[in-house]
N, C-alpha and C. Protein backbone atom coordinates (compact mmCIF):
# COMPACT_ATOMS: atom_id res chain seq x y z
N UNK A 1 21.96 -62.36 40.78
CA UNK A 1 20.56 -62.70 40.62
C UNK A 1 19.92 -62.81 42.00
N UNK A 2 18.31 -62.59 41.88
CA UNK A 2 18.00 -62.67 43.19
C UNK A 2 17.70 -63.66 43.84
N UNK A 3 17.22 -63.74 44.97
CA UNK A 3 16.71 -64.79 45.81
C UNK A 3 15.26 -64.85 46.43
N UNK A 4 14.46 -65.92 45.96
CA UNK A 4 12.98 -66.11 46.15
C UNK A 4 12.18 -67.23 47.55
N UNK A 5 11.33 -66.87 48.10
CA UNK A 5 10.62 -67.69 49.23
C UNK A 5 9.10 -67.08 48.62
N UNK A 6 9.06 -68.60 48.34
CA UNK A 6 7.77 -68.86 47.93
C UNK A 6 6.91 -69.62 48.75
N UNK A 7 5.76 -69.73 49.24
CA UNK A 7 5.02 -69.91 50.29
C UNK A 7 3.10 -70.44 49.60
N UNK A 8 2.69 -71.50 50.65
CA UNK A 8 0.78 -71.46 50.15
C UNK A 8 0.79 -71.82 51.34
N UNK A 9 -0.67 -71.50 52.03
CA UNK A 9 -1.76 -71.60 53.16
C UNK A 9 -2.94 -71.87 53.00
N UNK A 10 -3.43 -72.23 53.78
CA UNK A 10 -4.93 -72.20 53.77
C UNK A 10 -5.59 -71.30 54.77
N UNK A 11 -6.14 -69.97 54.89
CA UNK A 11 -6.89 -68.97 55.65
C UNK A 11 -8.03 -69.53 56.06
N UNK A 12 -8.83 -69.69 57.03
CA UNK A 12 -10.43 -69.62 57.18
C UNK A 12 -11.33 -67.95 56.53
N UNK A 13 -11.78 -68.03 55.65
CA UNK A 13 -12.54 -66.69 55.12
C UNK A 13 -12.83 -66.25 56.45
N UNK A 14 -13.19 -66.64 57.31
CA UNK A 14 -13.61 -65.50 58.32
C UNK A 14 -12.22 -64.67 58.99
N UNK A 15 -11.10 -65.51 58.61
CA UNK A 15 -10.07 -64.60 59.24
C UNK A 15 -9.43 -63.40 58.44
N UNK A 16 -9.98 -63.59 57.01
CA UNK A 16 -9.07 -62.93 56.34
C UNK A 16 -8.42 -61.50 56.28
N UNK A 17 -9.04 -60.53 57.21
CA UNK A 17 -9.05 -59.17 57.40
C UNK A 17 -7.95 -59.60 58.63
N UNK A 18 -7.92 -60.81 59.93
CA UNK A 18 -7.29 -60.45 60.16
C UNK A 18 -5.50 -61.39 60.12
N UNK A 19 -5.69 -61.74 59.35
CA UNK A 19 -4.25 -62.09 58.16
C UNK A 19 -4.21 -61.47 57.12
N UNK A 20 -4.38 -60.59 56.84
CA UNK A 20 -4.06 -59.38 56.16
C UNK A 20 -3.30 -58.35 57.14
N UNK A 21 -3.76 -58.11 58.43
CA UNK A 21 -2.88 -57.30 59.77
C UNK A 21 -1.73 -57.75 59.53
N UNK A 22 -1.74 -59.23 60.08
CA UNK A 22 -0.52 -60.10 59.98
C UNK A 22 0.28 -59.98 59.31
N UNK A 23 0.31 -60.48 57.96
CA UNK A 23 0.61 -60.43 56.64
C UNK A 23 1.71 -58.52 56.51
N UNK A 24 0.65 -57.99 56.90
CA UNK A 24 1.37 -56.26 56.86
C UNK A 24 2.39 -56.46 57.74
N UNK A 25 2.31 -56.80 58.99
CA UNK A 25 3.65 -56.65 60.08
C UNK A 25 4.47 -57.76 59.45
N UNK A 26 4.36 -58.90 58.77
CA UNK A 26 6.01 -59.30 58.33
C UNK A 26 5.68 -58.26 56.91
N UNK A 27 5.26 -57.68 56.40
CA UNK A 27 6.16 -56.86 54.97
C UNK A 27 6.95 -56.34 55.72
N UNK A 28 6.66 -55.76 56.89
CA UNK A 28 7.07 -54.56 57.80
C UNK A 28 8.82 -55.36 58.18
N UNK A 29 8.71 -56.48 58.71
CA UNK A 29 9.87 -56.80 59.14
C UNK A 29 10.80 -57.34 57.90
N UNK A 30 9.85 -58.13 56.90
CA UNK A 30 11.12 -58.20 56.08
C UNK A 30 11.56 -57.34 54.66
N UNK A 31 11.24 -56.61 54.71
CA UNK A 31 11.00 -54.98 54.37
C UNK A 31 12.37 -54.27 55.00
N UNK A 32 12.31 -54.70 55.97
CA UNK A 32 13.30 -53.68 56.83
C UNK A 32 14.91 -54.22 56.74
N UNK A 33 14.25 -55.77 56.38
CA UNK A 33 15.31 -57.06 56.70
C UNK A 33 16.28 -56.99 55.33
N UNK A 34 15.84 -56.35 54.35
CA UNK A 34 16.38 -56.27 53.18
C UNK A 34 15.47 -56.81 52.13
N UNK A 35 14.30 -57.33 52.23
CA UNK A 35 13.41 -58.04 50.89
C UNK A 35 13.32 -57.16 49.93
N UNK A 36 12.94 -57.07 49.12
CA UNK A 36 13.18 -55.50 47.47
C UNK A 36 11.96 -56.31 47.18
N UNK A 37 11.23 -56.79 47.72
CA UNK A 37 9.60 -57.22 47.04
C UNK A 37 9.31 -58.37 47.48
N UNK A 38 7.58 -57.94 47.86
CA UNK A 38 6.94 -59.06 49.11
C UNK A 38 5.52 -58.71 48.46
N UNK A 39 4.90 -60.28 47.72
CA UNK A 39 3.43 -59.96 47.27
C UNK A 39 3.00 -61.08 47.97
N UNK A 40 1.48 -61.16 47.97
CA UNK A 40 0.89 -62.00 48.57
C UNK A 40 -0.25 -62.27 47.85
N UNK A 41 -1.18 -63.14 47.70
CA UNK A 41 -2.34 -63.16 46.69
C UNK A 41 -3.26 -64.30 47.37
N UNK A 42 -4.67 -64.11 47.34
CA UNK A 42 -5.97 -64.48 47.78
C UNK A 42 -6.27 -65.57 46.64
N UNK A 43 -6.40 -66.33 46.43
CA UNK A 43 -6.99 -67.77 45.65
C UNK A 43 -8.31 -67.17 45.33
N UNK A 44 -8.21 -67.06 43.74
CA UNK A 44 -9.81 -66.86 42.89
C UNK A 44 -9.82 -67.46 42.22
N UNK A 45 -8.72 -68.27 41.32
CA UNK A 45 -9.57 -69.20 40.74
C UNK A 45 -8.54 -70.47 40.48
N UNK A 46 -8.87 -71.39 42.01
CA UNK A 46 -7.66 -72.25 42.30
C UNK A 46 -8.65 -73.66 42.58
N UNK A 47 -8.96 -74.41 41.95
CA UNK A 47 -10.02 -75.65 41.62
C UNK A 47 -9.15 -76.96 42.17
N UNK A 48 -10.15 -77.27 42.51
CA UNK A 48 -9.70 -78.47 43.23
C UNK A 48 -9.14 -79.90 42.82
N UNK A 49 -8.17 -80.16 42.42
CA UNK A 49 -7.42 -81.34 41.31
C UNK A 49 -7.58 -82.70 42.09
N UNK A 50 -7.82 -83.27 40.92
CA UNK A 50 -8.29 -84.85 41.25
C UNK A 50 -6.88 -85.45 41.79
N UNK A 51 -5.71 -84.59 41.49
CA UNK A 51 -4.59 -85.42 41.92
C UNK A 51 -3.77 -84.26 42.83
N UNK A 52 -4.07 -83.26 42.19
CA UNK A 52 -2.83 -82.33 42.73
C UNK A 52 -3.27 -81.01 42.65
N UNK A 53 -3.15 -79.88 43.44
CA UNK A 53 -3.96 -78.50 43.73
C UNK A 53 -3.38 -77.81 44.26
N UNK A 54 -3.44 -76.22 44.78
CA UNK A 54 -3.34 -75.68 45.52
C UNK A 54 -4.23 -75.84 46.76
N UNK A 55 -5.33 -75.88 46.57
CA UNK A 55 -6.54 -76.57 47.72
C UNK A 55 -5.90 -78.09 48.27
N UNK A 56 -5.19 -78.67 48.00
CA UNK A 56 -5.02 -80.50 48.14
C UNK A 56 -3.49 -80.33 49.01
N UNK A 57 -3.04 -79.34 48.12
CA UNK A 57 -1.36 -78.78 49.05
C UNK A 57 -1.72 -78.40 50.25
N UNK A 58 -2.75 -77.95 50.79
CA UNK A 58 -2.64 -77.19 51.97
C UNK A 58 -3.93 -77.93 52.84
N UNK A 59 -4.54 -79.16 52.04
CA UNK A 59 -5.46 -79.65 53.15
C UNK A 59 -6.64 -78.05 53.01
N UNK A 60 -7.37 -77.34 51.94
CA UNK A 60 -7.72 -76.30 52.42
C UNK A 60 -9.25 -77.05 53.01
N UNK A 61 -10.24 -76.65 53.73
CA UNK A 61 -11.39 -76.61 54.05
C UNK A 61 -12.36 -75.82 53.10
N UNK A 62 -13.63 -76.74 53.09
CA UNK A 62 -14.65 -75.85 52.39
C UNK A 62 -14.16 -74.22 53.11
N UNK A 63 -14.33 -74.38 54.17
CA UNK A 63 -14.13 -72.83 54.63
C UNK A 63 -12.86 -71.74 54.64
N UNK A 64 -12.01 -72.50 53.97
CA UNK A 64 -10.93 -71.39 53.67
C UNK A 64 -10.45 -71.14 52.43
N UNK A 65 -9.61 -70.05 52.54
CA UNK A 65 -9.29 -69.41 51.23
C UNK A 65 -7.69 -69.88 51.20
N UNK A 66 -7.19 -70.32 49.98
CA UNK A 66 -5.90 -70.10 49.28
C UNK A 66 -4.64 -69.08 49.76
N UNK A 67 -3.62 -68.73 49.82
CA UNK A 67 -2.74 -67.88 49.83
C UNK A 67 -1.53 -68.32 49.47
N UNK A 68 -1.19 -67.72 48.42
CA UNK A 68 0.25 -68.10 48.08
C UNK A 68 0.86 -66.93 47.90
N UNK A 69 1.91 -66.67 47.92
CA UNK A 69 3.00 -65.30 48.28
C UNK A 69 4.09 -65.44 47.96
N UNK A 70 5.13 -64.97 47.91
CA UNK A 70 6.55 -64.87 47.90
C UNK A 70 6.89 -63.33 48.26
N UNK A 71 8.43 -63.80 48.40
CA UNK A 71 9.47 -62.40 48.99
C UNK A 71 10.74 -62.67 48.12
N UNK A 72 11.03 -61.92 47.58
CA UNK A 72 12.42 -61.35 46.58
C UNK A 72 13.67 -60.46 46.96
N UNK A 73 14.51 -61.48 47.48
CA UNK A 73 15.53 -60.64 48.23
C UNK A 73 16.80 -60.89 47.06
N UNK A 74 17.49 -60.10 47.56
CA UNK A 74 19.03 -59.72 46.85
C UNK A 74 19.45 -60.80 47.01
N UNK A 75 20.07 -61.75 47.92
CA UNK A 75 20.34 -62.59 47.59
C UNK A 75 20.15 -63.87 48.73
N UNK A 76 20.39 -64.92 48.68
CA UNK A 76 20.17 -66.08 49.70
C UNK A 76 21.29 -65.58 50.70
N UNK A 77 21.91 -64.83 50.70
CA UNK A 77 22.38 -64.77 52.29
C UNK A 77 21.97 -63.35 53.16
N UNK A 78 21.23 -62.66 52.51
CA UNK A 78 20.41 -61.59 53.27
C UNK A 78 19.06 -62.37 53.50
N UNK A 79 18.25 -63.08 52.98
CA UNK A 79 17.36 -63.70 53.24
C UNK A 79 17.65 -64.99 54.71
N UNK A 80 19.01 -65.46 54.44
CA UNK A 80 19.17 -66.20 55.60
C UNK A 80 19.12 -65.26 57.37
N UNK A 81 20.05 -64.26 56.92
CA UNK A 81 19.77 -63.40 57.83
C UNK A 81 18.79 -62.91 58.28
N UNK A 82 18.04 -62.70 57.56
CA UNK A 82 16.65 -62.12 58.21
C UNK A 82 15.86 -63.07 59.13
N UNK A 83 15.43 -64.63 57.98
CA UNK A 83 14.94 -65.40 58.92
C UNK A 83 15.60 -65.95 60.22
N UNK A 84 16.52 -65.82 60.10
CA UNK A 84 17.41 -66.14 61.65
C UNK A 84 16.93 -65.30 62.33
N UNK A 85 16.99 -63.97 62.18
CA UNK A 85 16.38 -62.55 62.99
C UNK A 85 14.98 -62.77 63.95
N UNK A 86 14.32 -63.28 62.47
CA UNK A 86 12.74 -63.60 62.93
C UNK A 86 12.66 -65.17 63.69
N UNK A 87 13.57 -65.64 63.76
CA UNK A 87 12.96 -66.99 64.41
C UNK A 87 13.93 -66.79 65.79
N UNK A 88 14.59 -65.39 65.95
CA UNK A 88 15.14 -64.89 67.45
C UNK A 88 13.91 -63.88 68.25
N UNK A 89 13.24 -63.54 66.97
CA UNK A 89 12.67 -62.38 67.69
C UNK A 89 11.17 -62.88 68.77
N UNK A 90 10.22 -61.97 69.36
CA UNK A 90 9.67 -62.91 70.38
C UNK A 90 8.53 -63.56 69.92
N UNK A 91 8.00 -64.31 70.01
CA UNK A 91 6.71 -64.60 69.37
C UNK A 91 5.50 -63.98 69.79
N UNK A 92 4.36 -63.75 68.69
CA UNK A 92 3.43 -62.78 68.96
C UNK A 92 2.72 -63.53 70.51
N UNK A 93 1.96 -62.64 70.87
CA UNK A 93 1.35 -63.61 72.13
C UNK A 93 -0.25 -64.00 71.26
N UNK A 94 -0.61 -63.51 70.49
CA UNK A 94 -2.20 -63.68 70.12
C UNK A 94 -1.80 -65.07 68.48
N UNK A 95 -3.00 -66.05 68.98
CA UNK A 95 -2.43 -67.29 67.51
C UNK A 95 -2.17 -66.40 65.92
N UNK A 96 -1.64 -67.01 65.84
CA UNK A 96 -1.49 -66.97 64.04
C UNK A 96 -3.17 -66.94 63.44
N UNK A 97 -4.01 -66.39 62.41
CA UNK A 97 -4.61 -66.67 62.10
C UNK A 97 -5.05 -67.74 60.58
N UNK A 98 -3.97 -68.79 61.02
CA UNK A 98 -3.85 -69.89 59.88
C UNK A 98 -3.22 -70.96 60.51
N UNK A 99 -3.42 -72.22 60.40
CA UNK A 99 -2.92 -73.08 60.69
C UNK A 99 -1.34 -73.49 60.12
N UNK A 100 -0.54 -72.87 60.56
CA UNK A 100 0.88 -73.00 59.82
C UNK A 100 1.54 -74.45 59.81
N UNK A 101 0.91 -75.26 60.27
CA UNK A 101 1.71 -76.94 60.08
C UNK A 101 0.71 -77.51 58.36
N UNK A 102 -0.25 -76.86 58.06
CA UNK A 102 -0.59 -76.67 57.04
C UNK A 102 0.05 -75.80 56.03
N UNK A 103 1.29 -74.99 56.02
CA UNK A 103 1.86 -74.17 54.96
C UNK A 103 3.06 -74.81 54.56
N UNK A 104 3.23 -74.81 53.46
CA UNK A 104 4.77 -75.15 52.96
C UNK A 104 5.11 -74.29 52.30
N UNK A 105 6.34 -73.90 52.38
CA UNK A 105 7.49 -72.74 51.83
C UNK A 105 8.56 -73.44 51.37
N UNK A 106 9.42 -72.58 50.51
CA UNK A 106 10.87 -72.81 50.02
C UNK A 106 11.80 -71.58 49.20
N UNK A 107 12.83 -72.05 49.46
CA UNK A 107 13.34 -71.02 49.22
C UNK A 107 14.07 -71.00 47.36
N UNK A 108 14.12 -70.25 46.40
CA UNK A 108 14.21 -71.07 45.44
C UNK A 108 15.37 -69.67 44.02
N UNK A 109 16.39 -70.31 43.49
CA UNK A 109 17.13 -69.71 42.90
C UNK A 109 16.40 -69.09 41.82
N UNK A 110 16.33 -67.98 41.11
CA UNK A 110 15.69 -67.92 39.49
C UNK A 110 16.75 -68.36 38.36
N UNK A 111 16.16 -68.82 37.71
CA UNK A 111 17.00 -69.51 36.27
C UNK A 111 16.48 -68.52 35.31
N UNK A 112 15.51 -67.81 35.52
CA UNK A 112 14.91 -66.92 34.23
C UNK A 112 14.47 -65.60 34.77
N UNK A 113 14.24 -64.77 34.32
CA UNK A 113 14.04 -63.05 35.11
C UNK A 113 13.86 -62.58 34.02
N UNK A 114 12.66 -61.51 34.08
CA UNK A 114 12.13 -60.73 32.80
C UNK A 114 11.03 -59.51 33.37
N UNK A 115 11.10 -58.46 33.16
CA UNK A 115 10.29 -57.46 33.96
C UNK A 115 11.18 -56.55 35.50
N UNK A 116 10.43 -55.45 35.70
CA UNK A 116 10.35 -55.02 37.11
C UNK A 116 11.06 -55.73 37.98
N UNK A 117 9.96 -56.51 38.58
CA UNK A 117 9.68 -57.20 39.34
C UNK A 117 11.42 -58.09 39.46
N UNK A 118 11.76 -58.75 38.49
CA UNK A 118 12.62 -59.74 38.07
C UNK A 118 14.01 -58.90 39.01
């Protein structure tokens, strides 16, 4: 069965064209790294919970947008490998366009699989 990293952010709308660049150069690396599927998705209709949210998870700002994503690798020890790879490799010199102490990720087993995708 496979292995999942699931991920949310908060973007500023004005960056979003360029975290979408971003976004393309890791498919690119973990793509290469072994992932078998890497989606990413823009928040349309993610409302703001009196207790609990996707907006409330990430601290978002009136001014930013949602992102939640995942990557689907073969298994948790090609996925370990990769991120080891990437946290050797050099860091970009230009910022991130997201505040990443605002993102939380995890890495997470499937108990159920149905489709493609699965």
């Amino acid at each position: 069965m496979a292995y999942v990293d699931a991920y949310v952010l908060a973007v500023p709308k004005d960056k979003i064209e360029e975290y979408k660049a971003f976004s393309e150069s890791m498919l690119h690396f973990w793509t290469d790294e072994g992932c078998t599927s890497y989606v990413e998705c823009l928040g349309d209709d993610v409302p703001m919970g009196e207790v609990t949210s996707f907006p409330r998870a990430v601290q978002a700002k009136e001014n930013e947008a949602v992102v939640f994503g995942w990557a689907v690798w073969p298994d948790k020890e090609t996925r370990d490998k990769a991120n080891a790879k990437m946290m050797q490799a050099p860091q970009p010199s230009a910022p991130m366009p997201f505040d990443g102490k605002r993102m939380f990720w995890g890495g997470f087993k499937p108990i159920l699989e149905r489709g493609k995708g699965a």
